[in-house]
Protein backbone atom coordinates (compact mmCIF):
# COMPACT_ATOMS: atom_id res chain seq x y z
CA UNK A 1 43.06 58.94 60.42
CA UNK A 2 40.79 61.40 58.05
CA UNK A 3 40.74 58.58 55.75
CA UNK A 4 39.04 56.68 58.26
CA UNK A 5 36.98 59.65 59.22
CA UNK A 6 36.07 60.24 56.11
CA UNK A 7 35.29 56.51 55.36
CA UNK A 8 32.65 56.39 58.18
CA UNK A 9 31.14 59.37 57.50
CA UNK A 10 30.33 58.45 54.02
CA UNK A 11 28.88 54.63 55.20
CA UNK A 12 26.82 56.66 57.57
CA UNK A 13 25.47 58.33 54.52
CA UNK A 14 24.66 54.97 52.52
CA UNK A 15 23.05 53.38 55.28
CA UNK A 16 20.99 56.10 55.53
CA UNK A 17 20.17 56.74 52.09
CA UNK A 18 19.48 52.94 52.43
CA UNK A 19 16.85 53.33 55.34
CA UNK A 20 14.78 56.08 53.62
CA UNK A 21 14.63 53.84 51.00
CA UNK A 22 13.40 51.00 53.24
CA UNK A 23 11.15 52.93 54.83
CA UNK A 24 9.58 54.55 52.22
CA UNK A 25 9.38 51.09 49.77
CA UNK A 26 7.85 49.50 53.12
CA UNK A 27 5.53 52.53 53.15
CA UNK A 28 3.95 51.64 49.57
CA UNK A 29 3.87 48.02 49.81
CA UNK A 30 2.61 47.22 52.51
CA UNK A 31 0.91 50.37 54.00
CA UNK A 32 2.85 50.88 56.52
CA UNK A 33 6.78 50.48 58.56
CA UNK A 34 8.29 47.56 59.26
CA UNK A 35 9.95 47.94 62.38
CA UNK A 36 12.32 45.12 62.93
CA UNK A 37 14.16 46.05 59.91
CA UNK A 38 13.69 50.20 60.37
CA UNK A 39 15.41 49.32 63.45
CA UNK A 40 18.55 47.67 62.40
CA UNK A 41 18.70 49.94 59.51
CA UNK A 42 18.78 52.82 61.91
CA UNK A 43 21.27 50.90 63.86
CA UNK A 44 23.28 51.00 61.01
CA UNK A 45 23.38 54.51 60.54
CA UNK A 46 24.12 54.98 64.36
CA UNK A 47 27.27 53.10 64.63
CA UNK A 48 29.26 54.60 61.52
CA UNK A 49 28.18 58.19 62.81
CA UNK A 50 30.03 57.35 66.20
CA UNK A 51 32.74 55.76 64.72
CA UNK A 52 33.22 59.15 62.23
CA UNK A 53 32.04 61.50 65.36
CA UNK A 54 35.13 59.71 68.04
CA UNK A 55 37.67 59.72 64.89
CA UNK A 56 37.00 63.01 64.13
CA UNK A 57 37.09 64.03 67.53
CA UNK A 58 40.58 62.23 67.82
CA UNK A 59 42.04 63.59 64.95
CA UNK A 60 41.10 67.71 65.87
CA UNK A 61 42.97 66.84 69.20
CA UNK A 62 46.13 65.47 67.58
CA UNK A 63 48.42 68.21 67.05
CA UNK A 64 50.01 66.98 64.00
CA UNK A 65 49.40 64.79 60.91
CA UNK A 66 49.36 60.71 61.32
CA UNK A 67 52.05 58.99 59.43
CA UNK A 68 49.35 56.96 57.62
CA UNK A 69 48.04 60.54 56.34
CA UNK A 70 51.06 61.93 54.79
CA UNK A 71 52.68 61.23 51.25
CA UNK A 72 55.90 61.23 51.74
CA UNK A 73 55.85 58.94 55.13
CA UNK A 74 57.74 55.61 54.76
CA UNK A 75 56.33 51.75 56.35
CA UNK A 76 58.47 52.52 59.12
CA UNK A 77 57.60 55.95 60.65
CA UNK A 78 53.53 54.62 61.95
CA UNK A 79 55.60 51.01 63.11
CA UNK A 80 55.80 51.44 66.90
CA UNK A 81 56.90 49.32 69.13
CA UNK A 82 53.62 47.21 70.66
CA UNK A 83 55.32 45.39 73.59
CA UNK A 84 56.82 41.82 74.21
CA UNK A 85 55.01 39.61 72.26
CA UNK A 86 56.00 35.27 72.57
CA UNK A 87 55.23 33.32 69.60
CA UNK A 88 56.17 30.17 71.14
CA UNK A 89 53.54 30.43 73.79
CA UNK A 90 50.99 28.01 74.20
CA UNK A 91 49.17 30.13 77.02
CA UNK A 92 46.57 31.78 74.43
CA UNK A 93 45.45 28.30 72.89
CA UNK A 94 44.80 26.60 76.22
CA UNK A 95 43.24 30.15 77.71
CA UNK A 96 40.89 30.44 74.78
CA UNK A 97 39.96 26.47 74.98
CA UNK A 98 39.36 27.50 78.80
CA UNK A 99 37.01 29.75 77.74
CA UNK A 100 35.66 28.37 74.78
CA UNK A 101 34.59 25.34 77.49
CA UNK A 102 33.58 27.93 79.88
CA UNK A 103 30.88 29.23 77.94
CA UNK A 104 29.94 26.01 76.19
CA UNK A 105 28.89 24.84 79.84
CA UNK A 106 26.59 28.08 79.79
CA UNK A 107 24.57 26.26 76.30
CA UNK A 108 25.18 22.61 77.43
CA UNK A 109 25.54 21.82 80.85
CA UNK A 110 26.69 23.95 84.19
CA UNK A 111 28.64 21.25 85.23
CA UNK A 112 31.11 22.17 81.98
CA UNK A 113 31.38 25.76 83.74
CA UNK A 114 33.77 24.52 86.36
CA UNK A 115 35.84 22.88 83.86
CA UNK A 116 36.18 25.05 82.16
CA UNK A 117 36.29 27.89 85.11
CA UNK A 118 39.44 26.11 85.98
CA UNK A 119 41.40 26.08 82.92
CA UNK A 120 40.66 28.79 81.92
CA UNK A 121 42.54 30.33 85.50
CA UNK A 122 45.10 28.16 85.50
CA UNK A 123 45.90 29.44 81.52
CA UNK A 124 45.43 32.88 82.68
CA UNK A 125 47.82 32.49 85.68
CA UNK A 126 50.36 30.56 83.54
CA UNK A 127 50.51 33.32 80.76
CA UNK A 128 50.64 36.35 83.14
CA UNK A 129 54.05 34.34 84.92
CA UNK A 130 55.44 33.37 82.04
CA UNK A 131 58.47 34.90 82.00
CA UNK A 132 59.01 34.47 86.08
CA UNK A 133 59.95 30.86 85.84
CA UNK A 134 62.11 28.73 83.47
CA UNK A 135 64.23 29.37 80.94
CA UNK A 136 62.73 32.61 80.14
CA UNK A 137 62.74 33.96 83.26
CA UNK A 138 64.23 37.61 84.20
């Protein structure tokens, strides 16, 4: 983790070494700021400096050093175990075509919304009881 922390903090620094520079070359060629682009400069100052600020944060209130941070850790010692995870499923496809047809009624036409509405509960339904029927079933 103070990799990462460390990493943000010094993208926070180019991006605003970057936006002075903006600013200021904006400032003699043209007279005077260009805000759309001040703007998302600043933006991308902002986000790095939370992202370093939370990690930083996160890392003080850890008690101990990350496996990721130490030397002499091995592959296995930052694996945990991240749940049950079904790689035969076809649940995530049809719940992200749901979805995908659920906000394409937003662009083309509402009528698409309850299409896709529907599928896309029916796929959320049928991945949540997935292991309460069939073969798979406990």
């Amino acid at each position: 983790m103070r990799a990462q922390t460390n990493i943000f903090w010094i993208l926070a620094a180019f991006f605003a070494i970057g936006d002075v520079a903006y600013i200021v070359w904006n400032l003699v060629a043209m007279g005077g700021i260009e805000w759309t682009g001040t703007v998302a400069l600043t933006i991308s100052v902002v986000l790095p400096l939370f992202l370093a600020f939370y990690f930083s944060r996160t890392l003080g209130s850890q008690h101990g050093v990350l496996p990721e941070d130490r030397v002499d850790a091995n592959i296995d010692d930052g694996d945990p175990e991240m749940g049950q995870f079904s790689p035969w499923s076809w649940w995530p496809i049809t719940l992200a075509a749901g979805a995908a047809v659920l906000v394409l009624g937003l662009a083309v036409g509402f009528w698409l919304c309850f299409i896709g509405a529907a599928v896309t509960a029916i796929a959320l339904v049928g991945w949540v009881y997935e292991y309460y029927r069939g073969t798979f079933a406990r």
